[in-house]
Structures are given as C-alpha cells and as structure tokens.
Protein backbone atom coordinates (compact mmCIF):
# COMPACT_ATOMS: atom_id res chain seq x y z
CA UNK A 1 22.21 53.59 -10.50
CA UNK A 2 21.70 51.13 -7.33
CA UNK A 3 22.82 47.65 -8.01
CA UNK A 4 20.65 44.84 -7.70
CA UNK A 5 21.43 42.43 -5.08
CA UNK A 6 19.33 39.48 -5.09
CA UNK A 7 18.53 37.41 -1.91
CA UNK A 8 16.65 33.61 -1.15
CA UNK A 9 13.19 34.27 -0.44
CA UNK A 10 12.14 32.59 3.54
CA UNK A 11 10.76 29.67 3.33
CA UNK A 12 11.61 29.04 -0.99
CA UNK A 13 15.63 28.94 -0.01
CA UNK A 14 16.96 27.74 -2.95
CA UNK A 15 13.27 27.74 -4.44
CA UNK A 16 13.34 31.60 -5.85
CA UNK A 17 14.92 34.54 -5.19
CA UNK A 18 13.80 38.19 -4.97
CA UNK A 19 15.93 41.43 -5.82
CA UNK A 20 15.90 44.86 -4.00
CA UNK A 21 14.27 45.90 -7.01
CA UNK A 22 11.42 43.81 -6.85
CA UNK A 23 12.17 41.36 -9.55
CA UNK A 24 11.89 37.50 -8.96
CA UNK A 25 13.82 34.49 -10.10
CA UNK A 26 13.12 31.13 -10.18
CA UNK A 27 16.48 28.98 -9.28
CA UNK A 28 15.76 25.41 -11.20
CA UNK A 29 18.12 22.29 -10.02
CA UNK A 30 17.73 19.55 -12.82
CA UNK A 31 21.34 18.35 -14.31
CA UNK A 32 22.27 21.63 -14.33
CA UNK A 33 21.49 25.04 -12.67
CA UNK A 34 19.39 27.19 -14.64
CA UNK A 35 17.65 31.11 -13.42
CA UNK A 36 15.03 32.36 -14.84
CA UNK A 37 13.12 35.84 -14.06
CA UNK A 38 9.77 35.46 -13.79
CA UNK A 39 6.82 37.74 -14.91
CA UNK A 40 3.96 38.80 -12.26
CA UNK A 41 0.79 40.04 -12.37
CA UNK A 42 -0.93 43.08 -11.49
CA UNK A 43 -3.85 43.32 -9.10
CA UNK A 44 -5.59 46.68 -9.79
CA UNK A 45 -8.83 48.32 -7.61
CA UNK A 46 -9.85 51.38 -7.01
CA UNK A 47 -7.28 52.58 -4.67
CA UNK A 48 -3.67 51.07 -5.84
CA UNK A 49 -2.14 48.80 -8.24
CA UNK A 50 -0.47 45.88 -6.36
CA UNK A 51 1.90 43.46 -8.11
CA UNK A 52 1.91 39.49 -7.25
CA UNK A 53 3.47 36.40 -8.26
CA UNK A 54 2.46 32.81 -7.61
CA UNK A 55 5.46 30.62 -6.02
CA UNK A 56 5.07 26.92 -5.71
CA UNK A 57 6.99 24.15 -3.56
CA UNK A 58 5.98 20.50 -3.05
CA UNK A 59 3.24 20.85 -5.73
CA UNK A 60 1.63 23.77 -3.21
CA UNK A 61 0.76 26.80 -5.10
CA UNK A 62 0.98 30.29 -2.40
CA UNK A 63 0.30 33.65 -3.52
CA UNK A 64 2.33 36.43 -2.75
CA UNK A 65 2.51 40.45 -3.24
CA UNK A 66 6.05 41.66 -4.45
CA UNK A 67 6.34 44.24 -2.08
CA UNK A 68 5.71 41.56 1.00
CA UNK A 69 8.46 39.79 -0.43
CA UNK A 70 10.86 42.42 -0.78
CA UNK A 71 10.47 43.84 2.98
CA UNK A 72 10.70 40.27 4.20
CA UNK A 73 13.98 39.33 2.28
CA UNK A 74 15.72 42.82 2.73
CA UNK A 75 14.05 44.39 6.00
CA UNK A 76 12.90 41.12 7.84
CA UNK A 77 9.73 39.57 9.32
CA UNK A 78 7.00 41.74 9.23
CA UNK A 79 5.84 42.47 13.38
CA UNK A 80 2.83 41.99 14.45
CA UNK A 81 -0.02 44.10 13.68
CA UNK A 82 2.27 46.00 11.03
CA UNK A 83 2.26 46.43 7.27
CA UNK A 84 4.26 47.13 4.58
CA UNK A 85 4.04 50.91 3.44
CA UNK A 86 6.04 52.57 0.44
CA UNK A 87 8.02 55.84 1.15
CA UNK A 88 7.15 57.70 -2.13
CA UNK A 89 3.34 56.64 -1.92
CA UNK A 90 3.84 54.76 -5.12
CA UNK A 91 2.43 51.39 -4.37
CA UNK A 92 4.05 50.44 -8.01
CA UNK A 93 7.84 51.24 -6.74
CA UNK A 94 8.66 48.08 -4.92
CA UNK A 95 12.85 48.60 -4.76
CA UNK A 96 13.63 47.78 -1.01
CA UNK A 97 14.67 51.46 -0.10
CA UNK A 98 11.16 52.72 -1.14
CA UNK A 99 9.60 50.51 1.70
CA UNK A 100 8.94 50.08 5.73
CA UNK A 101 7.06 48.82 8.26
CA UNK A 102 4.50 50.53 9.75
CA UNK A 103 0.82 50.44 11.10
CA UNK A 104 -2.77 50.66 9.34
CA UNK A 105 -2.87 54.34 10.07
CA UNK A 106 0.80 55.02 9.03
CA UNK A 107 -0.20 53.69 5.72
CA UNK A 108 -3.55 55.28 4.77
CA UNK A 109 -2.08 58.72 5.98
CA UNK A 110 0.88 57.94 4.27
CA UNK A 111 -1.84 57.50 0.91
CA UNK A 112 -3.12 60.97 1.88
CA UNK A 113 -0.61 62.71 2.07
CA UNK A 114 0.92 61.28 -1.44
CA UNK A 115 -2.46 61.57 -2.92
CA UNK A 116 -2.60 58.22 -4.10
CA UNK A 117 -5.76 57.26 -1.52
CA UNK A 118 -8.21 57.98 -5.09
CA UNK A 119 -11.01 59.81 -3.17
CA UNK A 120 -11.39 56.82 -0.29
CA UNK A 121 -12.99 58.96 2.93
CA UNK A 122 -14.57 62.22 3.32
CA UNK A 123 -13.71 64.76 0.57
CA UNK A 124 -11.21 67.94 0.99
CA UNK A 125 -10.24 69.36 4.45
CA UNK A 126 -13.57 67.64 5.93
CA UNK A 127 -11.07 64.29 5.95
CA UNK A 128 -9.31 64.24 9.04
CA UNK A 129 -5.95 63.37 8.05
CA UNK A 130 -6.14 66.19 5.10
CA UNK A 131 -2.96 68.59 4.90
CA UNK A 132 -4.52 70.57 2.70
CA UNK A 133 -7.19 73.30 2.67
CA UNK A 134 -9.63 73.88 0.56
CA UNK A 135 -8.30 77.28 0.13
CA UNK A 136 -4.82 75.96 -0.01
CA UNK A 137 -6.07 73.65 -3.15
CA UNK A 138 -7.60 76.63 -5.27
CA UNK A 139 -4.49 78.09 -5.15
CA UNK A 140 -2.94 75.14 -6.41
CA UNK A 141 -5.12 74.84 -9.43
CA UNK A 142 -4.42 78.65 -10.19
CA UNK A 143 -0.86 77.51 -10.12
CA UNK A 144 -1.36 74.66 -12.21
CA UNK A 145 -3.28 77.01 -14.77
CA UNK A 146 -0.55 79.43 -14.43
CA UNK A 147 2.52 77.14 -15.91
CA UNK A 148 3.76 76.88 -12.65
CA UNK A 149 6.25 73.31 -12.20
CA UNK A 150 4.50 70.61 -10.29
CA UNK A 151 7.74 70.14 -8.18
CA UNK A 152 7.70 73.93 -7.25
CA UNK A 153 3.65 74.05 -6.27
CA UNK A 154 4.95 70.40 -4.23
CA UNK A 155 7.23 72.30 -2.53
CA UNK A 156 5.51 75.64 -2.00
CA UNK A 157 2.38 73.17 -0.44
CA UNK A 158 4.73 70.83 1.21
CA UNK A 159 3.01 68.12 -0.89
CA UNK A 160 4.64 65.38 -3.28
CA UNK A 161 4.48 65.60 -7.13
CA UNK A 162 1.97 63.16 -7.31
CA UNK A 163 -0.69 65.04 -5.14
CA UNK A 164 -0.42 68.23 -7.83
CA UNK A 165 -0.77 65.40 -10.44
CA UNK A 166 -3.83 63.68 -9.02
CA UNK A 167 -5.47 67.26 -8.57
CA UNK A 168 -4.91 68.19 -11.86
CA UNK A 169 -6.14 64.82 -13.05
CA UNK A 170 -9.31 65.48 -10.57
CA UNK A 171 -8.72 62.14 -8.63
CA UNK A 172 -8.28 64.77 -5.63
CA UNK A 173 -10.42 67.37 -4.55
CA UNK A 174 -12.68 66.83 -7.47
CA UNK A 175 -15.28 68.80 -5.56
CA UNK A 176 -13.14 71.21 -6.24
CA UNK A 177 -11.61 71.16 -9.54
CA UNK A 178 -14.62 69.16 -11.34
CA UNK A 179 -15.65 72.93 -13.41
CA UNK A 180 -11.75 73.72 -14.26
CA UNK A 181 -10.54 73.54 -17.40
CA UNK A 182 -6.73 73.00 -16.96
CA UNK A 183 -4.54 74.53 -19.59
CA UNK A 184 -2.40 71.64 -21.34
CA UNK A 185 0.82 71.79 -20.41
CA UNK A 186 3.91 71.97 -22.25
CA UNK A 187 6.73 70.10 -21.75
CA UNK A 188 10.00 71.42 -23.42
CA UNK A 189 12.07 68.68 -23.31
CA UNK A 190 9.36 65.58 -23.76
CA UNK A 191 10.04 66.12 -27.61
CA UNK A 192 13.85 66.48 -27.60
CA UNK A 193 14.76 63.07 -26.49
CA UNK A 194 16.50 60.66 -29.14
CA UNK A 195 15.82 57.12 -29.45
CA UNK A 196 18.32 56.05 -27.18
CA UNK A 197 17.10 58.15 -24.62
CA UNK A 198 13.94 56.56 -24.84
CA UNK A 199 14.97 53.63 -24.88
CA UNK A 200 17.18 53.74 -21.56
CA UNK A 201 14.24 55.49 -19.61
CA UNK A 202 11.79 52.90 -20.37
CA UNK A 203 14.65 50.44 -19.08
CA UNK A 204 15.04 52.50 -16.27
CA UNK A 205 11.09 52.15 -15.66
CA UNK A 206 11.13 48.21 -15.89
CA UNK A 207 14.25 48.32 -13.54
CA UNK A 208 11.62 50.18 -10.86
CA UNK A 209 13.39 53.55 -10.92
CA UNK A 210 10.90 55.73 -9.33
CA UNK A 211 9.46 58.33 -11.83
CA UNK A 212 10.32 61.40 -9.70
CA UNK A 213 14.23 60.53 -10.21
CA UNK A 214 14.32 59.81 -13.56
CA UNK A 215 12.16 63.15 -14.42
CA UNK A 216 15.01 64.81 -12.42
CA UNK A 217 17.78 62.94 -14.19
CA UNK A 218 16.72 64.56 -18.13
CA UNK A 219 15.26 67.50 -16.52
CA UNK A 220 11.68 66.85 -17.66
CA UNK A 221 8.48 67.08 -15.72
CA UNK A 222 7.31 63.49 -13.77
CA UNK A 223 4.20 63.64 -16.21
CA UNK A 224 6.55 63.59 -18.83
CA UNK A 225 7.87 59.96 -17.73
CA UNK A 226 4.36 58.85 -16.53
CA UNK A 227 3.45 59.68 -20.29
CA UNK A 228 6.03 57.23 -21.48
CA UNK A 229 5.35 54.88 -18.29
CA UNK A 230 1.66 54.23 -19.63
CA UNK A 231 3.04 54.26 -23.37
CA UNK A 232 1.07 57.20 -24.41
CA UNK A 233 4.11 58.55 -25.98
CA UNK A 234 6.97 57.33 -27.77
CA UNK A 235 5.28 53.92 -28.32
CA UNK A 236 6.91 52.91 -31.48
CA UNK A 237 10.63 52.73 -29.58
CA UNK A 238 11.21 49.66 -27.63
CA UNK A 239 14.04 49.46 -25.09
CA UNK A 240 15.38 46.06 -25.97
C-alpha cells in the first residue's frame, strides 16, 4: 500500500495540508498544536463527481477542488492554459499518481476513452474522438451477455473496465444497447468475503485506492467493489 505523505498547501503554509491521497488537514496553532482531517463535499452533474473543500485565512473563505490541490502540492503550478486530468478516468480517485497536466482536449478524450464523458457529444462512432465502432460495441454486449470478464472484453477492445461497465449500465452507446436485456452477472467471490475483509476494502475505498486494484487484489470483478463503494452490498459492516 502507498504511504501517505502529506505536504503544506501554497499559499495556506502552515494553514492546511493536503496528502497524496487527497485527504486534507487543518494544522490549528492555539497553546498547543492540534491536526485535524477535514471532511469535503461533493459537487455532482451530469458528467463527473468532483470533490471540494472550503479553506479559509484572514477571515477569507476560497473554494477549492481536491484534485487542484493535490497536483499543485505534489506536481506544481498548474501552466497556462492546462488542466488537471486523472489517469484512470476516475474523476473520484484524487491520489497524486492518478493525476497530470494536460490540455482541454487531453481531458475530454481522456473522458472518452474511459467512458466516463456520460453521453456529452454526438453518440457512437459519429463522435469524433470515438475508439470504438458501432460494430465493435455489439460485440461487446454479446460478450457481456456471454459471461465474458469485463477486464478480458477491456483488453480484447483496448478499452478500460469502466467503458464495459458504463455500456452495460447503458450510459454508453445507449443507442445501442437501450433493447438489451443484460444477463445478471455472477460474481463468485462477492459472497465469500468475511467481515474483516469487508471491512479493510471499504478502508481501502476511503483511503482512495482505485477500484480496479483492489478488485485485482481479492480477485473479484471491479463491479463487485463499486457494489460495496455505493453501499449496495454489505451495508450492515462498517470499517471502523
């Protein structure tokens, strides 16, 4: 597991602090030092979920997304006419290896090609900066419909996970799979897991592990650990 390394947020030095996983302390000077982790909020559209926190300094209140923070503590000033983009597409998995600099384009291909873009542009292989066929995505949902692994139809498309997922879901190519009926999959090992599995992967989760490595780490699908993500399973175990 990567360690956490915390570092002063520019401009809050000795203010707040942000950690290469995204998480962000207050540092509070009164007669004595205390830290304190602080909770942020989620700002959610159509296209992404974003996470921000409110830092204040000299009674002035600024708003800031997590992800900013992290690529400006851990990466640097963002240049000009750049933005932050995340490796994995997951605009949720704000650890400082999952994220980069790069232009407007970079980004929304990046969402394209990760699937997470939710239907913004022209539909199917009619969208310019499509990778996919419409042929190519038919054959997906027979594989889907045939048992077939989402990381195995990834890698026979040269895709990510969460493209497979977002077709089967219809948030991609719905033009295409809108009349499917997708078989429910089964997922061996979702049931097997003890309590104190459970309870370390939703740790895991609030640490900002990216779902594709812990689904690799107990050998279970990434829908498996969404499930649990979005506690639609295993609700009634807590991991504190």
């Amino acid at each position: 597991m990567i360690d956490e390394i915390w570092k002063d947020i520019p401009g809050y030095e000795g203010f707040y602090q942000i950690s290469n996983k995204g998480r962000v302390k207050s540092l509070v000077f009164k007669d004595y030092k205390r830290e304190k982790i602080l909770k942020y909020c989620k700002n959610i559209n159509r296209y992404s979920t974003r996470f921000f926190i409110d830092l204040k300094r000299n009674c002035i209140k600024e708003r800031f997304y997590i992800h900013q923070l992290v690529a400006l503590a851990f990466i640097g000033p963002c240049p000009e006419g750049m933005e932050v983009c995340h490796n994995d597409g997951n605009a949720e998995n704000n650890c400082a290896e999952n994220l980069r600099y790069g232009t407007h384009q970079e980004n929304m291909r990046d969402m394209i090609r990760h699937g997470t873009n939710n239907g913004k542009g022209p539909a199917g292989e009619k969208n310019g900066n499509s990778i996919l066929t419409d042929n190519q995505v038919k054959e997906i949902i027979q594989q889907i419909n045939d048992g077939i692994n989402f990381e195995q139809i990834a890698n026979n498309f040269n895709v990510s996970i969460p493209v497979i997922s977002n077709i089967k879901c219809k948030r991609l190519w719905k033009h295409l799979s809108k009349d499917v009926e997708f078989k429910e999959r089964v997922n061996k090992g979702s049931t097997k897991f003890n309590d104190d599995q459970i309870k370390y992967i939703k740790q895991l989760i609030k640490d900002n592990i990216p779902s594709k490595e812990i689904a690799k780490q107990f050998n279970v699908s990434y829908e498996t650990i969404n499930r649990i993500k979005k506690n639609q399973t295993f609700k009634d175990v807590n991991n504190v």
